[in-house]
Protein backbone atom coordinates (compact mmCIF):
# COMPACT_ATOMS: atom_id res chain seq x y z
CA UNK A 1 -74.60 31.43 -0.93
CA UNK A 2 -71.09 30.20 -0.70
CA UNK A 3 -70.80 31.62 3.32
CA UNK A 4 -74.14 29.73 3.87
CA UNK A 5 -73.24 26.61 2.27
CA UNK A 6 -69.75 26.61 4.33
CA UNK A 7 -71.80 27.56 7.04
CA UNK A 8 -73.77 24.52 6.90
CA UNK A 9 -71.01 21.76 5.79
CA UNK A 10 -69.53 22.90 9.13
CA UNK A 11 -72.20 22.03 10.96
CA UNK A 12 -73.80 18.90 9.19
CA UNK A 13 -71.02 17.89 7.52
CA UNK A 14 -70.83 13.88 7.37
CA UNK A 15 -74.65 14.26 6.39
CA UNK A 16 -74.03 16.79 3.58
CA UNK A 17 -71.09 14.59 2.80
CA UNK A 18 -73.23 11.23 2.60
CA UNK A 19 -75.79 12.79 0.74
CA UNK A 20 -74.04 14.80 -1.84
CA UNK A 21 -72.62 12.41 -4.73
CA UNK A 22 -68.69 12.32 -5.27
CA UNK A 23 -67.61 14.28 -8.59
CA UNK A 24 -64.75 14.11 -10.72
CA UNK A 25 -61.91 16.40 -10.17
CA UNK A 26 -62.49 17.59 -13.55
CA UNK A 27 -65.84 18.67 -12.94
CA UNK A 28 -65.74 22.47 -12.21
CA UNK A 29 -67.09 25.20 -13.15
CA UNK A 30 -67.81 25.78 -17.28
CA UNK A 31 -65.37 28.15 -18.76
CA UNK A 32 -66.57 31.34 -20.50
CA UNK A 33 -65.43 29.91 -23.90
CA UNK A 34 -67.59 26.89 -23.19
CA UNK A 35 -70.54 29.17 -22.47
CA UNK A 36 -69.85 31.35 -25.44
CA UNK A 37 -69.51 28.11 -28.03
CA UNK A 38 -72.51 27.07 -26.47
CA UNK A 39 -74.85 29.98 -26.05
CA UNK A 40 -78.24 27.93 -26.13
CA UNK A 41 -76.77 26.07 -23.66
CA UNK A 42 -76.32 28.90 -20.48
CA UNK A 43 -79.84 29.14 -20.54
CA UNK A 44 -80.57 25.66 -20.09
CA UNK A 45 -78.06 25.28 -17.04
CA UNK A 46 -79.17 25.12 -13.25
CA UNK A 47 -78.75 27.60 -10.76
CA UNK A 48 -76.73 25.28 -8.22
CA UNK A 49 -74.42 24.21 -10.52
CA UNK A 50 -71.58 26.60 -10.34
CA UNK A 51 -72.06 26.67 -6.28
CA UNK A 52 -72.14 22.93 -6.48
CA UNK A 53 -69.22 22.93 -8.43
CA UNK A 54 -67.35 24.89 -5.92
CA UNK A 55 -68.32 23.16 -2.87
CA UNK A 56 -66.83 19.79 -4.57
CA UNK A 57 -64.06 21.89 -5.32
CA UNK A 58 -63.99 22.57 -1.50
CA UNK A 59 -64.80 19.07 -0.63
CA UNK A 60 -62.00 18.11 -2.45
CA UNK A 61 -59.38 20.03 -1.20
CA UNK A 62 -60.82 19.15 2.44
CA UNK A 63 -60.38 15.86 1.95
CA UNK A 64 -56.84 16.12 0.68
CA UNK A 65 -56.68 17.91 4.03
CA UNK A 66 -58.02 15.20 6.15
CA UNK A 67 -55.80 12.55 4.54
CA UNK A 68 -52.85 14.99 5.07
CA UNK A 69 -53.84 15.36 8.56
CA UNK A 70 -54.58 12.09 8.70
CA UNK A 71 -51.15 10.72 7.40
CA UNK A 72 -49.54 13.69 9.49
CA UNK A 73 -50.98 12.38 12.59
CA UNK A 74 -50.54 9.31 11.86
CA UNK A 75 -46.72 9.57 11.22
CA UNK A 76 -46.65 11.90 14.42
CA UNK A 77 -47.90 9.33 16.51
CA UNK A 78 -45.12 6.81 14.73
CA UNK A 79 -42.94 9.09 15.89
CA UNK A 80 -44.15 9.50 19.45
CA UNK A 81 -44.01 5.62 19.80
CA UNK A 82 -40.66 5.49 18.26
CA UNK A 83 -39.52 8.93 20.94
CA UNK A 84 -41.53 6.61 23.76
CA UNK A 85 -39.52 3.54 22.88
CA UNK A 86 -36.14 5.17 22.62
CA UNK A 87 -37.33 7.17 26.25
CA UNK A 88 -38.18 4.03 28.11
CA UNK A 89 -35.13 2.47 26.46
CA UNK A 90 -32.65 5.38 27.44
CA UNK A 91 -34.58 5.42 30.86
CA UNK A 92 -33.91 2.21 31.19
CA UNK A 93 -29.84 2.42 30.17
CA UNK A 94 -29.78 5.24 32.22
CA UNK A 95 -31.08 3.47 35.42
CA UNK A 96 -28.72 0.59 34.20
CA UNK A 97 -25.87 2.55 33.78
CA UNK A 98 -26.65 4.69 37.15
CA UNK A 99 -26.30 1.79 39.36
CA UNK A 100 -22.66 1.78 39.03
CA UNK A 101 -22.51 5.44 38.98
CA UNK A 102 -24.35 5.72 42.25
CA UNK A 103 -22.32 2.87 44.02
CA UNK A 104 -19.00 4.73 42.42
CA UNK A 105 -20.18 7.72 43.77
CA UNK A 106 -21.22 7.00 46.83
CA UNK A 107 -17.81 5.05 47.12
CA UNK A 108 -16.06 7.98 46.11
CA UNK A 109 -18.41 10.28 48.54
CA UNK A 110 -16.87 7.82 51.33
CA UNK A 111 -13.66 7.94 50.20
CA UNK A 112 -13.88 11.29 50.22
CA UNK A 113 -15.45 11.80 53.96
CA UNK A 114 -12.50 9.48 55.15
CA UNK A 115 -9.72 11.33 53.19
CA UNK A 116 -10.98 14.26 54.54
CA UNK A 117 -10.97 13.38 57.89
CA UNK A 118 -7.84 11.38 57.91
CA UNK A 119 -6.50 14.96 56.36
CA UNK A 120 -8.11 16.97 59.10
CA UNK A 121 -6.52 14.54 61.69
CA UNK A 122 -3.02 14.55 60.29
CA UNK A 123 -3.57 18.77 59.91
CA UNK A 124 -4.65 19.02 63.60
CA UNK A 125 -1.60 16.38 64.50
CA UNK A 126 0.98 18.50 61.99
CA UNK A 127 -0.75 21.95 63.85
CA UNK A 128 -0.15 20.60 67.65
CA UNK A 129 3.22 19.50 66.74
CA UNK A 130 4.45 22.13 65.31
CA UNK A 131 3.07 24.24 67.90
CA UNK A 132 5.23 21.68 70.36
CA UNK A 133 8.40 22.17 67.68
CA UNK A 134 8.08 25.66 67.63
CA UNK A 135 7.84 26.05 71.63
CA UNK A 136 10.74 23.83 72.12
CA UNK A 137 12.59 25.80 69.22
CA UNK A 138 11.87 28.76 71.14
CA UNK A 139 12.33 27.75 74.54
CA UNK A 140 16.10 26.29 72.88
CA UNK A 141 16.36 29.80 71.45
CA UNK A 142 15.67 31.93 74.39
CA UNK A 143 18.61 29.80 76.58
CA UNK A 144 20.87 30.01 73.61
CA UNK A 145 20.32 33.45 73.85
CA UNK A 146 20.67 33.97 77.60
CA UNK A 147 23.90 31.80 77.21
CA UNK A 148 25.42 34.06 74.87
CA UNK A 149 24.58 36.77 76.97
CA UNK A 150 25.86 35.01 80.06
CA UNK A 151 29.04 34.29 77.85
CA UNK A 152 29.41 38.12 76.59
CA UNK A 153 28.72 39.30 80.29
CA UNK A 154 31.52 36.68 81.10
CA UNK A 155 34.35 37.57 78.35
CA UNK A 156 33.00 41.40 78.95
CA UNK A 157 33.81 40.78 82.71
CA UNK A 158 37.21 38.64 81.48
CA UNK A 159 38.23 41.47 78.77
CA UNK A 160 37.36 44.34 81.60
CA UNK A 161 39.65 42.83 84.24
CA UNK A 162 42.77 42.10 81.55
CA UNK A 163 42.24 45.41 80.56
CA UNK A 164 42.68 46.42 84.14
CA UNK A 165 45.18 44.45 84.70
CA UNK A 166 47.00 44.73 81.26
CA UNK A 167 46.53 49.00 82.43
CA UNK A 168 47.88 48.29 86.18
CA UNK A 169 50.97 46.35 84.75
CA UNK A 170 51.63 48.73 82.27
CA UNK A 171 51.34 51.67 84.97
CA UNK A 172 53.80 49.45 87.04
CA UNK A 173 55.84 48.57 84.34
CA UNK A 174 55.76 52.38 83.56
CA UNK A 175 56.51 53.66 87.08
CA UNK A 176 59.10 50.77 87.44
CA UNK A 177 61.40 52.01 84.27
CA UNK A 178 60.98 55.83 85.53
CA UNK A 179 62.29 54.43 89.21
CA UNK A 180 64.84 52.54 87.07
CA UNK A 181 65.65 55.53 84.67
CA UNK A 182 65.53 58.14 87.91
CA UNK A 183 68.01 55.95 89.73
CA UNK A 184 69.74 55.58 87.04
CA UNK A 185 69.88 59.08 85.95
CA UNK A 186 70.67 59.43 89.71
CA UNK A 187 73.43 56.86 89.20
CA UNK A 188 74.72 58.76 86.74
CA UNK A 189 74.25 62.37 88.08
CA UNK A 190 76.40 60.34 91.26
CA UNK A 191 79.02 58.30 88.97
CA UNK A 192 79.57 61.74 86.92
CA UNK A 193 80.01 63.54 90.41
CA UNK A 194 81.95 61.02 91.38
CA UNK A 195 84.27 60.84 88.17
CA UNK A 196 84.65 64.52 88.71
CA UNK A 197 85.22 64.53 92.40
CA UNK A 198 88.03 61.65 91.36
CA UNK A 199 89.10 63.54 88.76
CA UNK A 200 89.42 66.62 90.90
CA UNK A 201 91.05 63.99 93.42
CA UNK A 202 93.39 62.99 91.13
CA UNK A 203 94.44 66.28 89.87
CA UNK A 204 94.84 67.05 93.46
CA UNK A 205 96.59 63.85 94.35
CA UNK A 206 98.69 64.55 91.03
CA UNK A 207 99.24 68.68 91.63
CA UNK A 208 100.38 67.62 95.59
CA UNK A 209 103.10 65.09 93.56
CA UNK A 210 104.11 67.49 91.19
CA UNK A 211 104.72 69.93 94.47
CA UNK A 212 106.47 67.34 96.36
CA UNK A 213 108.40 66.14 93.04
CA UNK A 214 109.10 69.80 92.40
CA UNK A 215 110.16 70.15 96.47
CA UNK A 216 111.76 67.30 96.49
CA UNK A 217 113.71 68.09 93.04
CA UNK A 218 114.10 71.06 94.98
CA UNK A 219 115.92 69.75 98.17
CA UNK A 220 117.50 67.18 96.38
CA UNK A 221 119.08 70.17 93.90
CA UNK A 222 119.91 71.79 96.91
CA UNK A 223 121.26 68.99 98.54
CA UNK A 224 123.42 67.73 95.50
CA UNK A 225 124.30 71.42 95.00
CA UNK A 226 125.67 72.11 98.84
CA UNK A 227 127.16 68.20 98.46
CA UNK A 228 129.17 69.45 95.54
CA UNK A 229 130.11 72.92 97.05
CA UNK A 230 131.60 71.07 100.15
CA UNK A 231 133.56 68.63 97.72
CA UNK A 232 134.66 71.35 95.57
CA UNK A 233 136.17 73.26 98.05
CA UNK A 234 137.92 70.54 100.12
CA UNK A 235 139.41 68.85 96.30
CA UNK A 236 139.86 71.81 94.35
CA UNK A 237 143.91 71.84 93.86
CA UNK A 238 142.86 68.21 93.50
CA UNK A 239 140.86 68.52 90.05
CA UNK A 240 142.23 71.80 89.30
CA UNK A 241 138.98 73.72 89.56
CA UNK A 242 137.99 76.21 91.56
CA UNK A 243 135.66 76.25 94.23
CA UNK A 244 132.38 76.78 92.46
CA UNK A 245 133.34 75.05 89.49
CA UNK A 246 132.01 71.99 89.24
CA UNK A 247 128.68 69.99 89.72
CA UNK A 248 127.40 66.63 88.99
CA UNK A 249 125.36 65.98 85.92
């Protein structure tokens, strides 16, 4: 009975609703000590009642679930206006506040492009002249190189020919003192020859003076000798002497 009466509020509802009377909250079904106080009086109750009862029951608590649902909805569509409102009033701070933004943004896109080319300009200007630095640097380096090697070649060539000549003067300088010391080793070998031949000269010269001293001694002896014979014999009464006796000192 309950499934069929549920059944048909569903469907017919407002009509069922119109033509059932409203009860009291209170009014629900009898207790069983109400019944058992009152036996006389079970008998004399209706059929419906205790369905009726609980389809007020049920009508009750549907209602307190329409004005739930009711209130709900109707504080859910406060809410939406109030989420609408503050929307369209954020949409509309947020299209105020993107003007500026935008304009700052697209300033700082331009500002941007130009930095970037004025950056890729002063790059490609820093790359070519560099590139110009670093072929002048090395075209500066290359004759500072062949310079020095021109100037090594040149002191090479300079050292080579002092050496030679440094080698040629010392060979002359060398052969020079052996002329000198050969001549004068042959100097020598000549002055000590010569000494000697003197020497041997001398004692020669000296040896022939000592002979003709010694023969002239000689002769001299001899003549003093016969010189003193002759006087001793022609003045011997004379002195007193004999013939051979005296000579001079």
């Amino acid at each position: 009975v309950c499934c069929s009466l549920l059944s048909l509020r569903s469907t017919n509802l407002p009509a069922f609703n119109a033509g059932v009377p409203a009860l009291h909250p209170s009014s629900t079904l009898p207790s069983l000590s109400t019944m058992q106080a009152y036996p006389g009086s079970a008998s004399e109750m209706h059929p419906y009642d205790a369905p009726y009862a609980i389809i007020q029951s049920l009508r009750k608590d549907i209602a307190d679930l329409r004005a739930m649902l009711h209130a709900e909805q109707q504080q859910r569509a406060q809410e939406v206006e109030m989420l609408k409102a503050e929307v369209n009033m954020l949409r509309s701070a947020t299209n105020t506040d993107l003007s500026p933004l935008q304009a700052a943004t697209h300033k700082l896109q331009v500002d941007l492009e130009t930095l970037s080319s004025n950056f890729s300009k002063s790059m490609e200007e820093f790359r070519s002249t560099s590139r110009q630095n670093l072929s002048q640097l090395n075209s500066m380096l290359q004759d500072e190189i062949r310079d020095r090697k021109q100037q090594e070649n040149v002191r090479d060539s300079r050292d080579k020919s002092k050496d030679s000549e440094w080698k040629a003067s010392f060979t002359n300088f060398k052969n020079e003192f052996n002329a000198h010391q050969q001549a004068f080793n042959s100097f020598k070998d000549e002055s000590v020859n010569d000494v000697n031949n003197l020497t041997h000269d001398v004692e020669l010269v000296y040896d022939s003076l000592m002979k003709v001293t010694s023969a002239n001694e000689g002769i001299e002896t001899a003549k003093i000798i016969t010189s003193g014979g002759e006087n001793g014999n022609g003045n011997g009464s004379k002195y007193g002497g004999s013939g051979n006796g005296g000579s001079s000192p």
